[in-house]
PDB file of N, CA and C in Angstrom:
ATOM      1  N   UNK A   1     -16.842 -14.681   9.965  1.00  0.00           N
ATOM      2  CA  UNK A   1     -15.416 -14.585   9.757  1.00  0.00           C
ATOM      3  C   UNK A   1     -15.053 -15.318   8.466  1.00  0.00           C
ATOM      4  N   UNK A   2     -13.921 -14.482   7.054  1.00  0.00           N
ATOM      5  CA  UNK A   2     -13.962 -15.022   6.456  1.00  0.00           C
ATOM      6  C   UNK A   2     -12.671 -16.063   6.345  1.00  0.00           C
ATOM      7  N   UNK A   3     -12.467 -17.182   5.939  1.00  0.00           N
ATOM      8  CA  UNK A   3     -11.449 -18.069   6.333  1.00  0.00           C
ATOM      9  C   UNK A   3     -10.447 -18.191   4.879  1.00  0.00           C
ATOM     10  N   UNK A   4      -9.450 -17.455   5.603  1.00  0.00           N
ATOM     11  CA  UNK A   4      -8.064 -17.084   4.781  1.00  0.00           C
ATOM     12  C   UNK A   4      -7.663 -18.125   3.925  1.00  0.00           C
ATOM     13  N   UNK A   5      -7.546 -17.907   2.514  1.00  0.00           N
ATOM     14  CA  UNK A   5      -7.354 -18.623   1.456  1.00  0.00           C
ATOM     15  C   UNK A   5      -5.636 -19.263   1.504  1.00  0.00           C
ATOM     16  N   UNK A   6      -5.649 -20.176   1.446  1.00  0.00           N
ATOM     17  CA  UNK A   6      -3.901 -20.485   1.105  1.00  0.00           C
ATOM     18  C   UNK A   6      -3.458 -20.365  -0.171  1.00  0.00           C
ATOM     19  N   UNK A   7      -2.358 -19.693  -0.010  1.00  0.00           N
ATOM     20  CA  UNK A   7      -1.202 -19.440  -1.067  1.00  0.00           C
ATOM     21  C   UNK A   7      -1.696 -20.143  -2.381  1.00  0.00           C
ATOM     22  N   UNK A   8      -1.420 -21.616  -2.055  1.00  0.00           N
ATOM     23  CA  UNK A   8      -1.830 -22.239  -3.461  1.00  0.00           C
ATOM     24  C   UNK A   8      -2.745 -22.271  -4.094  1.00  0.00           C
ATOM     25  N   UNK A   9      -3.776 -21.811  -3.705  1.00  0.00           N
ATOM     26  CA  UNK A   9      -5.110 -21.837  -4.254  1.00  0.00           C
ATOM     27  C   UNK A   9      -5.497 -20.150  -4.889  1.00  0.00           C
ATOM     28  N   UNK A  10      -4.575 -19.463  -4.874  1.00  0.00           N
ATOM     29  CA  UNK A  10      -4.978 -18.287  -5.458  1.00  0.00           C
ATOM     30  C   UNK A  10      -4.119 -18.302  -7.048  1.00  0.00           C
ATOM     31  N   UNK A  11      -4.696 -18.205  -8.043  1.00  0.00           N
ATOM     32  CA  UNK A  11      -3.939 -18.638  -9.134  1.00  0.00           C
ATOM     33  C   UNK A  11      -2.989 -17.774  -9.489  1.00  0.00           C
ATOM     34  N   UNK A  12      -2.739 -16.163  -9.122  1.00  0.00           N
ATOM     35  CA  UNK A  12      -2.427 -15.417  -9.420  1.00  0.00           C
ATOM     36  C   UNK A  12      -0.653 -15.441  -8.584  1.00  0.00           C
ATOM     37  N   UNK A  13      -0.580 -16.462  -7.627  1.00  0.00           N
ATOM     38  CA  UNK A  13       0.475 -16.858  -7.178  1.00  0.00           C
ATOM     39  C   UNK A  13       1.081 -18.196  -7.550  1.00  0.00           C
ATOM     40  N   UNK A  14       0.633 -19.220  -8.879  1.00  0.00           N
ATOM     41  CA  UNK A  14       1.185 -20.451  -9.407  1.00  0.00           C
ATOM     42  C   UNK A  14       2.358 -20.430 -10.072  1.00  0.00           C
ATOM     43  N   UNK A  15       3.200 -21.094  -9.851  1.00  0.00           N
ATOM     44  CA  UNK A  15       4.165 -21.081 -10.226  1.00  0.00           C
ATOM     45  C   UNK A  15       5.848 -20.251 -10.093  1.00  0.00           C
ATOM     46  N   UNK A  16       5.257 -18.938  -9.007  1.00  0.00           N
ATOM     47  CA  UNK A  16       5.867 -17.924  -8.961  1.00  0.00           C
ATOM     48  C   UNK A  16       6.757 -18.427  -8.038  1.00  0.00           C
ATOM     49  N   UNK A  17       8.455 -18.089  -8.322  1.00  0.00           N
ATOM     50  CA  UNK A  17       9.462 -18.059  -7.451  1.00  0.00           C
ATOM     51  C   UNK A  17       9.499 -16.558  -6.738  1.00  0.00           C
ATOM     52  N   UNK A  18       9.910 -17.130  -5.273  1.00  0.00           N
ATOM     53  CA  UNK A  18      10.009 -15.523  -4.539  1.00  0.00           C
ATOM     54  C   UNK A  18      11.235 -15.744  -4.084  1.00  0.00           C
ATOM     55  N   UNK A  19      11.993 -14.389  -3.748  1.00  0.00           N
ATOM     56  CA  UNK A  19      11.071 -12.954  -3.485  1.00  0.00           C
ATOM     57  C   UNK A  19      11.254 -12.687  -5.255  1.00  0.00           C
ATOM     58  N   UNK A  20      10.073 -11.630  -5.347  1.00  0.00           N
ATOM     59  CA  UNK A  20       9.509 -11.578  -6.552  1.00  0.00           C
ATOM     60  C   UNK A  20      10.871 -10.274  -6.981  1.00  0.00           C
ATOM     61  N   UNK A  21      10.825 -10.078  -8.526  1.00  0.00           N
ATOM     62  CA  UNK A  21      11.140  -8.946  -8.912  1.00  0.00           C
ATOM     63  C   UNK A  21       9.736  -7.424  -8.536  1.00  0.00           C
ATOM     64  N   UNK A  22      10.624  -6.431  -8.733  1.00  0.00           N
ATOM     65  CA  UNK A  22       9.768  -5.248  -8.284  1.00  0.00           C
ATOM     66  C   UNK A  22       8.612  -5.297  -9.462  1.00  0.00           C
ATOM     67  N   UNK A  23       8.802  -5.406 -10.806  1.00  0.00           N
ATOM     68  CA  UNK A  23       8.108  -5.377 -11.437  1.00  0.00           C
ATOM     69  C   UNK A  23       6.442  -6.802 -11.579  1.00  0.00           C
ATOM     70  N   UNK A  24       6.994  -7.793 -10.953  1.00  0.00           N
ATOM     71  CA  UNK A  24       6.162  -8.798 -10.797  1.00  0.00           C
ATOM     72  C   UNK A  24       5.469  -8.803  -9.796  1.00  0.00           C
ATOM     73  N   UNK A  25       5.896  -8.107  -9.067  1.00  0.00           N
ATOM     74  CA  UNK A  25       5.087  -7.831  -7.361  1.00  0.00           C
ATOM     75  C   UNK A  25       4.169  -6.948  -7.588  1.00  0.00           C
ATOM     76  N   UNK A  26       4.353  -6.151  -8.817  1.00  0.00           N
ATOM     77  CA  UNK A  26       3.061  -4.552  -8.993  1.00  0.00           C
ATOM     78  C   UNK A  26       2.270  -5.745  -9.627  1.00  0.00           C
ATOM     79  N   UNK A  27       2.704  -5.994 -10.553  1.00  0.00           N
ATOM     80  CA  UNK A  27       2.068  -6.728 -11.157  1.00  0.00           C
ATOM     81  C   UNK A  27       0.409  -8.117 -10.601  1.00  0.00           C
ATOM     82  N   UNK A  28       1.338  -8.561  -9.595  1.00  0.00           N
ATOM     83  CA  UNK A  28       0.370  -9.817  -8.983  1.00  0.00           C
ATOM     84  C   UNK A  28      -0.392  -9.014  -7.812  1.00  0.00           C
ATOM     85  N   UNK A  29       0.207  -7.882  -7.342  1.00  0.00           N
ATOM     86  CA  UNK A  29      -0.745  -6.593  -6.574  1.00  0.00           C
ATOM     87  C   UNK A  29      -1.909  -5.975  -6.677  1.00  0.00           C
ATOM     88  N   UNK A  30      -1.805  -5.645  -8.477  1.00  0.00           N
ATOM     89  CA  UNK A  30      -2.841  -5.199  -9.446  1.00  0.00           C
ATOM     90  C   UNK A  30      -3.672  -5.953  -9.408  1.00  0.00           C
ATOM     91  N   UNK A  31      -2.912  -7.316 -10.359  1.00  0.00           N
ATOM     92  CA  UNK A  31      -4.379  -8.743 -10.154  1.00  0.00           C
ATOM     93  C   UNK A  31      -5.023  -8.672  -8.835  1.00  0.00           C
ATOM     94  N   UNK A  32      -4.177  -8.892  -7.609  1.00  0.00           N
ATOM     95  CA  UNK A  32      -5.099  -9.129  -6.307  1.00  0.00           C
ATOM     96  C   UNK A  32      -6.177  -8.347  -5.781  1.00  0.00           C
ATOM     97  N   UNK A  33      -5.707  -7.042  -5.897  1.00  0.00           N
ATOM     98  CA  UNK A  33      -6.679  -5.786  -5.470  1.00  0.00           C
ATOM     99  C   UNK A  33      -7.871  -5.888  -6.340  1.00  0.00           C
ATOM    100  N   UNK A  34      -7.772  -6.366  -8.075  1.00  0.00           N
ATOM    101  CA  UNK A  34      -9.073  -6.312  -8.961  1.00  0.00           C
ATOM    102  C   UNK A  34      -9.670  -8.112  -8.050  1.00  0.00           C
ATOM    103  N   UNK A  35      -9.304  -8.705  -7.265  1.00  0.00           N
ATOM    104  CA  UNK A  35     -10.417 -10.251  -6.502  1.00  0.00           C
ATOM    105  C   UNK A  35     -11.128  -9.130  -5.771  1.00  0.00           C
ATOM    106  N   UNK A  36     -12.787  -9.300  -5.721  1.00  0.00           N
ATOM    107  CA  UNK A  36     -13.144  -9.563  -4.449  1.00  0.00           C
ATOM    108  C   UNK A  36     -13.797 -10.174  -3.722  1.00  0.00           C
ATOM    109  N   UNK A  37     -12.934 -11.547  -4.024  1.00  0.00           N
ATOM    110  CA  UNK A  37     -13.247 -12.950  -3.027  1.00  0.00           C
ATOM    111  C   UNK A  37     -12.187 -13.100  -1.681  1.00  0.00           C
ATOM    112  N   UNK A  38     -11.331 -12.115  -2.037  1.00  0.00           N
ATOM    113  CA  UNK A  38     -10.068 -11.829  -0.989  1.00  0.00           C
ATOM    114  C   UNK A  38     -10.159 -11.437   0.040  1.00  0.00           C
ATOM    115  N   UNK A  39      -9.493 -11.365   1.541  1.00  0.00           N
ATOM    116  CA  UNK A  39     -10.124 -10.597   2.313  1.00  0.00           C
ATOM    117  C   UNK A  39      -9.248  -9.236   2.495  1.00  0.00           C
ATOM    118  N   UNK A  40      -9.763  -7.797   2.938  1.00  0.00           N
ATOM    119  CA  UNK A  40      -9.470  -6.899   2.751  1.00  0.00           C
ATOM    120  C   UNK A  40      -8.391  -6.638   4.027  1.00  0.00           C
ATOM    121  N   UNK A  41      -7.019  -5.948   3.946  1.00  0.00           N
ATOM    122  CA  UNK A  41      -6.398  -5.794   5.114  1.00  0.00           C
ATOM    123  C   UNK A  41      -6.174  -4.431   5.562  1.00  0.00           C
ATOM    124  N   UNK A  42      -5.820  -4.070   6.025  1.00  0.00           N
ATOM    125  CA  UNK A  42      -5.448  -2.785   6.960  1.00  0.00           C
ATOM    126  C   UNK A  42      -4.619  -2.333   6.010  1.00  0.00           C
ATOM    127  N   UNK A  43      -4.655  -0.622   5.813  1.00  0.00           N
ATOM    128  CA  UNK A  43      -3.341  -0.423   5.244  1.00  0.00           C
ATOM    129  C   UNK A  43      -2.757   1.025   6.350  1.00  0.00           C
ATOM    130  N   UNK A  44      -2.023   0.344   6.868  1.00  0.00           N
ATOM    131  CA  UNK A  44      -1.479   1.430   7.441  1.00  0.00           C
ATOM    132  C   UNK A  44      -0.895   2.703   7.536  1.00  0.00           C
ATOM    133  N   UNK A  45      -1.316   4.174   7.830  1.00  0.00           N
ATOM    134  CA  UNK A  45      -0.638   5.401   7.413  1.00  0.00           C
ATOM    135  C   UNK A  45       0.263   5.657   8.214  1.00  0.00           C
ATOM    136  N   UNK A  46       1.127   6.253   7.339  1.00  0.00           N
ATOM    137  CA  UNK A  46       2.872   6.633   7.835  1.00  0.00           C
ATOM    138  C   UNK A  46       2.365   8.148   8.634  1.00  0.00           C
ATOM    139  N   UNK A  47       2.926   8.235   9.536  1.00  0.00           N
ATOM    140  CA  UNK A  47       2.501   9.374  10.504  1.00  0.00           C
ATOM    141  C   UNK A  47       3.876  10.564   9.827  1.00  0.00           C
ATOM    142  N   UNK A  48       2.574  11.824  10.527  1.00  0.00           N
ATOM    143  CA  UNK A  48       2.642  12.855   9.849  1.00  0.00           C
ATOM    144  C   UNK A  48       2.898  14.121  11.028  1.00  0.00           C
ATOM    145  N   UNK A  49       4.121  14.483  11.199  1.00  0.00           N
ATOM    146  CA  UNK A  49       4.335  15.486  12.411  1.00  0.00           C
ATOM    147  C   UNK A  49       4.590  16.879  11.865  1.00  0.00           C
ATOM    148  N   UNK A  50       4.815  17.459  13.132  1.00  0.00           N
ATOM    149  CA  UNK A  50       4.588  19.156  12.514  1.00  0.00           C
ATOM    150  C   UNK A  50       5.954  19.010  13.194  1.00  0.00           C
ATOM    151  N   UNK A  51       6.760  19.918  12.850  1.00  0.00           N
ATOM    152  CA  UNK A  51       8.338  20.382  13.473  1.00  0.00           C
ATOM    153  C   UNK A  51       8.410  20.555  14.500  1.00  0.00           C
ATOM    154  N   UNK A  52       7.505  20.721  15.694  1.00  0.00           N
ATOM    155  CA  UNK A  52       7.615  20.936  16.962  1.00  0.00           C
ATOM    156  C   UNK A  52       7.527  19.721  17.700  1.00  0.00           C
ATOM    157  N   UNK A  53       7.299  18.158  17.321  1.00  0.00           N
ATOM    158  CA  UNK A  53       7.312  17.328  18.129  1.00  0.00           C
ATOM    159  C   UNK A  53       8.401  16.704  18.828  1.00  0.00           C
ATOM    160  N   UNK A  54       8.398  16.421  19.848  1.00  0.00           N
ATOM    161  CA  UNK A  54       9.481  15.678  20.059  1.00  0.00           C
ATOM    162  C   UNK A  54      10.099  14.488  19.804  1.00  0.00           C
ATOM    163  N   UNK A  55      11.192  14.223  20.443  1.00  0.00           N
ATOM    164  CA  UNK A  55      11.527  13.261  19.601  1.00  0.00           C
ATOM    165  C   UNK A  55      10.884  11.930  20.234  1.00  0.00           C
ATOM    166  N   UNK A  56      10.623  11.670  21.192  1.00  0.00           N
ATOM    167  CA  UNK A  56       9.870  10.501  21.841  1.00  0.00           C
ATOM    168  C   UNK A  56       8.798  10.145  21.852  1.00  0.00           C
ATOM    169  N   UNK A  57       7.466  11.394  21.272  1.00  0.00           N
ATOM    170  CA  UNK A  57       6.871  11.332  20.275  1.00  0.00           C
ATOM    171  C   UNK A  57       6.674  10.497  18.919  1.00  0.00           C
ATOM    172  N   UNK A  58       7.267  11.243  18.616  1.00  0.00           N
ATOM    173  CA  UNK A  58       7.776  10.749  16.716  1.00  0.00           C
ATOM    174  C   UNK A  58       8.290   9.557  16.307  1.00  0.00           C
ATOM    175  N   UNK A  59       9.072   8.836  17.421  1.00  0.00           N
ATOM    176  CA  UNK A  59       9.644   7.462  17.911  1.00  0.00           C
ATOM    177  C   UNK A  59       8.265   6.186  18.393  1.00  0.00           C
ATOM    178  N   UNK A  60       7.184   6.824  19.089  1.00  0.00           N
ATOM    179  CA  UNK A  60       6.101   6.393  19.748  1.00  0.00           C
ATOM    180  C   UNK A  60       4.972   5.750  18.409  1.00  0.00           C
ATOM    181  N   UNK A  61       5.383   7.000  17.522  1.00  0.00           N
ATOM    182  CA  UNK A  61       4.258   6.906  16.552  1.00  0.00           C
ATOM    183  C   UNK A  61       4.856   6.199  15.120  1.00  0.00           C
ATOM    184  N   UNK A  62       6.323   6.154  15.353  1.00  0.00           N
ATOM    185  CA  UNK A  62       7.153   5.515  13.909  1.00  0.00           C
ATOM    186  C   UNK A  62       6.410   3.826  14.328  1.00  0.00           C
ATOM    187  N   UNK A  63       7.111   3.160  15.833  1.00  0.00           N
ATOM    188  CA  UNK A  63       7.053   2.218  16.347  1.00  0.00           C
ATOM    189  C   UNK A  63       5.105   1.910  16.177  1.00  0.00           C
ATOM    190  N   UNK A  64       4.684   2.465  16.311  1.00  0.00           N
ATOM    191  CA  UNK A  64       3.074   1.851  16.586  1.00  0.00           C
ATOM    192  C   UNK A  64       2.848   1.592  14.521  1.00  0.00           C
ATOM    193  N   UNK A  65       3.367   2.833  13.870  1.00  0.00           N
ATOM    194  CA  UNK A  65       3.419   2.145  12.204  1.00  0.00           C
ATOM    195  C   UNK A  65       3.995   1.020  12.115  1.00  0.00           C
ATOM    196  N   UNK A  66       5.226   1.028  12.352  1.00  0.00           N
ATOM    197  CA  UNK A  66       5.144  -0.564  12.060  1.00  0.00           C
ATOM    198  C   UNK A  66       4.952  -1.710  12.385  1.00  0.00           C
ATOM    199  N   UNK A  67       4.694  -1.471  13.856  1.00  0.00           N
ATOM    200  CA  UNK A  67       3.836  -2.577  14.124  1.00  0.00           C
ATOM    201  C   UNK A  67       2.059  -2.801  13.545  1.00  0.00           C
ATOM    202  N   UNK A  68       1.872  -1.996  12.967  1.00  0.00           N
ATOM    203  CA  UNK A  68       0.624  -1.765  12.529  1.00  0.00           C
ATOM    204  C   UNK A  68       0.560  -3.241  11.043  1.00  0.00           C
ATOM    205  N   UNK A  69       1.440  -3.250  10.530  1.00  0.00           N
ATOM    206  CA  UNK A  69       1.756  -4.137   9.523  1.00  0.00           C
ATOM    207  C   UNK A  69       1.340  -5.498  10.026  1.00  0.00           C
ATOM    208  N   UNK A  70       0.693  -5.928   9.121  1.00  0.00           N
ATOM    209  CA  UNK A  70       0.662  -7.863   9.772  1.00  0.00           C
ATOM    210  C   UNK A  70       1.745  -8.824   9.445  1.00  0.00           C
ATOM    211  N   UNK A  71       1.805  -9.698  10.010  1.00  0.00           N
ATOM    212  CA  UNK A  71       2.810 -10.813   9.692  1.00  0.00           C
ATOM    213  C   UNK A  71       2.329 -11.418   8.481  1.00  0.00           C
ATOM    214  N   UNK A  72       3.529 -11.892   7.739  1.00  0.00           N
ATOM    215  CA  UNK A  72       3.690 -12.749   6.259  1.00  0.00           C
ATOM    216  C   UNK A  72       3.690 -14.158   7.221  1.00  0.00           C
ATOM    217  N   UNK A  73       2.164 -14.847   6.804  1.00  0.00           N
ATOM    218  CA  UNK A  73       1.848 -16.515   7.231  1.00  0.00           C
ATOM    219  C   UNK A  73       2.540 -17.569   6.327  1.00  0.00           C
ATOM    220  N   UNK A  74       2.858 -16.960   4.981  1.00  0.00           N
ATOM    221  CA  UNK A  74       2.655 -17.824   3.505  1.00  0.00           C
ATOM    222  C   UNK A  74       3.501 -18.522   4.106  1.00  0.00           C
ATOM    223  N   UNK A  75       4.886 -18.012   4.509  1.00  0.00           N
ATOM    224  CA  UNK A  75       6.308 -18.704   4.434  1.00  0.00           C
ATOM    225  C   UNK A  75       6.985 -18.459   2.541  1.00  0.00           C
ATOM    226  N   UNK A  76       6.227 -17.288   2.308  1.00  0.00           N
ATOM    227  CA  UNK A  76       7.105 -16.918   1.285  1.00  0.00           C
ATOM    228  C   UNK A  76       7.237 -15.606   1.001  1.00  0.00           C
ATOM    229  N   UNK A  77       8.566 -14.889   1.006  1.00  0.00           N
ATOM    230  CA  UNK A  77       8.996 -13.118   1.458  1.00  0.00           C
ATOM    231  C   UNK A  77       8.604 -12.840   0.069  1.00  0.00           C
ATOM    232  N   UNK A  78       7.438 -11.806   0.092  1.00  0.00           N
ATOM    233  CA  UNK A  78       7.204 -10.630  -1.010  1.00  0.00           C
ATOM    234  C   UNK A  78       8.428  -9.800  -1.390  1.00  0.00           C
ATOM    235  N   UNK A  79       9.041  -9.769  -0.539  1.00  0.00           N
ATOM    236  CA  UNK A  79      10.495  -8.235  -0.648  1.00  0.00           C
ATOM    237  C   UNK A  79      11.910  -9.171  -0.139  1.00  0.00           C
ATOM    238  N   UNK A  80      12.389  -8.794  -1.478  1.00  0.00           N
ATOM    239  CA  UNK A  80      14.024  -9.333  -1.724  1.00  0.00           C
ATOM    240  C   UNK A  80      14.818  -8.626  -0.689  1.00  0.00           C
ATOM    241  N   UNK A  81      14.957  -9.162   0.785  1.00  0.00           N
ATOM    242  CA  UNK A  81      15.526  -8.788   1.746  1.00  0.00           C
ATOM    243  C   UNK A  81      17.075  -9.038   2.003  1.00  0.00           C
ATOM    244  N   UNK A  82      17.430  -9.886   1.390  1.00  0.00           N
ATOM    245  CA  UNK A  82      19.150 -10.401   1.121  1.00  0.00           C
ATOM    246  C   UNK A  82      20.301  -9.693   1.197  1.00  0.00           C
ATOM    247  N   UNK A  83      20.144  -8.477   0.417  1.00  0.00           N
ATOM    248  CA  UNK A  83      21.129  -7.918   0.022  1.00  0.00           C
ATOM    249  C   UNK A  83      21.355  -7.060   1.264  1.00  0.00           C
ATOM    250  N   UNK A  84      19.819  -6.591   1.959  1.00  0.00           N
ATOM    251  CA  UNK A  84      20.039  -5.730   3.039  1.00  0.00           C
ATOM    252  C   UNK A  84      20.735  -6.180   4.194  1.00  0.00           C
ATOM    253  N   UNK A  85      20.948  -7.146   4.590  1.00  0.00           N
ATOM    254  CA  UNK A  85      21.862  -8.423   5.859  1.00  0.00           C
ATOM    255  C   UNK A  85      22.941  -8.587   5.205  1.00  0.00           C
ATOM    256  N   UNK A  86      23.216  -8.329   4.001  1.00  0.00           N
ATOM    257  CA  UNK A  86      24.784  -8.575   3.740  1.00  0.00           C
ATOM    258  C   UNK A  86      25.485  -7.035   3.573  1.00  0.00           C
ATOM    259  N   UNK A  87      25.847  -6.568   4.198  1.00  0.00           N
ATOM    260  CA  UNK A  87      26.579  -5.597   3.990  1.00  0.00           C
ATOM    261  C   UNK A  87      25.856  -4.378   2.703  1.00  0.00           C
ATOM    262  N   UNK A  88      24.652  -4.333   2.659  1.00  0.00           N
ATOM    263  CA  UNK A  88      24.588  -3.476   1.374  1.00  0.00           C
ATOM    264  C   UNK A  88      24.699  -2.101   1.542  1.00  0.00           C
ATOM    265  N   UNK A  89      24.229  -1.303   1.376  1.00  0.00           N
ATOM    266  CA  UNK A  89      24.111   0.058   1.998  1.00  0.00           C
ATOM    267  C   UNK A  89      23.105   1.075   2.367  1.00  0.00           C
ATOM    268  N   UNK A  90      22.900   1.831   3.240  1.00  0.00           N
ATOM    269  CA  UNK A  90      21.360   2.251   3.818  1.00  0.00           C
ATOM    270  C   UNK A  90      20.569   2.663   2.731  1.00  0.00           C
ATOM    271  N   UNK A  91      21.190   3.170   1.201  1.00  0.00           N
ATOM    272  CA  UNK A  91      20.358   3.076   0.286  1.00  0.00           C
ATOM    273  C   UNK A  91      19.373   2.034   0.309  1.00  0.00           C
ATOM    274  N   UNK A  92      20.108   1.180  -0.300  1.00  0.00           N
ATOM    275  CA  UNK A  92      19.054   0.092  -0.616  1.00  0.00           C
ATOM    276  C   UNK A  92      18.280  -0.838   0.723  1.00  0.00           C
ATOM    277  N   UNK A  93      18.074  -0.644   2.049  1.00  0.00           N
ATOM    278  CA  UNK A  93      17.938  -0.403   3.395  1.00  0.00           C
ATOM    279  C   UNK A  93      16.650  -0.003   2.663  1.00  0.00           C
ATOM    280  N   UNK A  94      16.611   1.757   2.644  1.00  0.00           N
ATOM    281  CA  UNK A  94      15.807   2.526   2.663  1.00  0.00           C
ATOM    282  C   UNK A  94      14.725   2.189   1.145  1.00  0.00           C
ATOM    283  N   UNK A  95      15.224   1.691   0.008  1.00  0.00           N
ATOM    284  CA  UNK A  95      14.881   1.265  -0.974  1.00  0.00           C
ATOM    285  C   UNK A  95      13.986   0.115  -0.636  1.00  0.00           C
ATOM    286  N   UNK A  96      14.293  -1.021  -0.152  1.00  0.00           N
ATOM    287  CA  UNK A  96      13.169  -2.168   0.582  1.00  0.00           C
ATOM    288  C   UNK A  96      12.164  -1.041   1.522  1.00  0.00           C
ATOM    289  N   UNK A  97      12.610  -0.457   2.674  1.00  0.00           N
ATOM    290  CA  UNK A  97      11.757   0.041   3.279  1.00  0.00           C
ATOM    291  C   UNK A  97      10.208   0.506   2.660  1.00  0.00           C
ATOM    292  N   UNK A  98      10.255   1.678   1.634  1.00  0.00           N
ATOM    293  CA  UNK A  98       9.743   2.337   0.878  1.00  0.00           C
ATOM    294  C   UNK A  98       8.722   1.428   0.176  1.00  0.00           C
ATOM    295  N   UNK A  99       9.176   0.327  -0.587  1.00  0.00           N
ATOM    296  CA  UNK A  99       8.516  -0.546  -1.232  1.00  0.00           C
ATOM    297  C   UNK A  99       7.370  -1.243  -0.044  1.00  0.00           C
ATOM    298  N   UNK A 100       7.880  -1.485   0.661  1.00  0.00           N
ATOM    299  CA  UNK A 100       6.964  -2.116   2.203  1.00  0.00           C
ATOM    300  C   UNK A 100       5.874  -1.325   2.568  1.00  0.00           C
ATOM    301  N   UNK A 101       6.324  -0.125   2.748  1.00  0.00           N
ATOM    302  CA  UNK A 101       5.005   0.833   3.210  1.00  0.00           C
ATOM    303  C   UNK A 101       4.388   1.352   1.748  1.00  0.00           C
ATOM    304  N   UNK A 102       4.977   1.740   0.583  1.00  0.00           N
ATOM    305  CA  UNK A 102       4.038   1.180  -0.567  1.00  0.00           C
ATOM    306  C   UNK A 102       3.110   0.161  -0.592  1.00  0.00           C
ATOM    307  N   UNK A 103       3.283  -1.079  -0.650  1.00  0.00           N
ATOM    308  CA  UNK A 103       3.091  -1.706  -1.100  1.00  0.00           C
ATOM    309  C   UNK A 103       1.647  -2.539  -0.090  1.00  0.00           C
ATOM    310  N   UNK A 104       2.378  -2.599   1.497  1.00  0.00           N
ATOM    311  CA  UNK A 104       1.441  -2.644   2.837  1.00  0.00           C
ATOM    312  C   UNK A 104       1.351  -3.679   2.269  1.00  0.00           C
ATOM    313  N   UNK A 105       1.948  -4.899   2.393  1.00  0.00           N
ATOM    314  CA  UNK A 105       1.699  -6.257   2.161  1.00  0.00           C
ATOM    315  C   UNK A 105       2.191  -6.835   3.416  1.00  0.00           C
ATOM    316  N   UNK A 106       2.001  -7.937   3.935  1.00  0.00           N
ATOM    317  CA  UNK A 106       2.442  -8.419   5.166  1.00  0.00           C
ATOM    318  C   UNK A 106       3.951  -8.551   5.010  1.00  0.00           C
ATOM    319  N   UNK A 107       4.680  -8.772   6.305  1.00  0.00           N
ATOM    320  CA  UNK A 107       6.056  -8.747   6.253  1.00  0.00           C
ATOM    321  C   UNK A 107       6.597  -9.880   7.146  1.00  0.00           C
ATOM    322  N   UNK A 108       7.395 -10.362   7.057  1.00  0.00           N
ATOM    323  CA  UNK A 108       8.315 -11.028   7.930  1.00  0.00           C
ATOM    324  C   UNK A 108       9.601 -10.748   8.495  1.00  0.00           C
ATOM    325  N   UNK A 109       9.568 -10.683  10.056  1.00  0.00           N
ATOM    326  CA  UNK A 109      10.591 -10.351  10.432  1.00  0.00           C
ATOM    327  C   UNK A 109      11.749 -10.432  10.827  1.00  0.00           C
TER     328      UNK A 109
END
């Protein structure tokens, strides 16, 4: 078993204030994916239905995706979640969403 590196010790996270901009998050993503001293995680696929399913179905299999995601240990949010708890609008809702299952980085809930 390999034993999970902390936050501070990966250099590619020094100094960085979070939640990151979109552009700094591809960015320190890129670096991470080129380690491989890292350990590798799950990336979860977004399920894929044909028009005939039902809906309790499709609900069964949304729910098992996202729980499929691991928990964020750091205590520091990858995704600028703020705006979505204050009144913003399901755009930008759906805008965080998107980036999340892009991105398949752990989350906090």
């Amino acid at each position: 078993m390999v034993a999970e590196p902390k936050l501070a010790n990966i250099p590619e996270f020094a100094g960085l204030k979070f939640p990151l901009s979109e552009e700094k998050l591809a960015e320190i993503v890129q670096a991470l994916r080129k380690r491989n001293d890292l350990p590798r995680t799950s990336r979860p696929e977004p399920p894929r239905f044909s028009s005939n399913v039902s809906p309790a179905v499709r609900h069964k299999a949304i729910q098992h995706f996202i729980e499929a995601f691991e928990y964020n240990f750091t205590g520091e949010n990858f995704f600028n979640v703020k705006g979505v708890r204050q009144n913003q609008s399901l755009f930008r809702v759906l805008e965080v969403a998107k980036r999340v299952i892009k991105e398949a980085l752990p989350i906090k809930c």
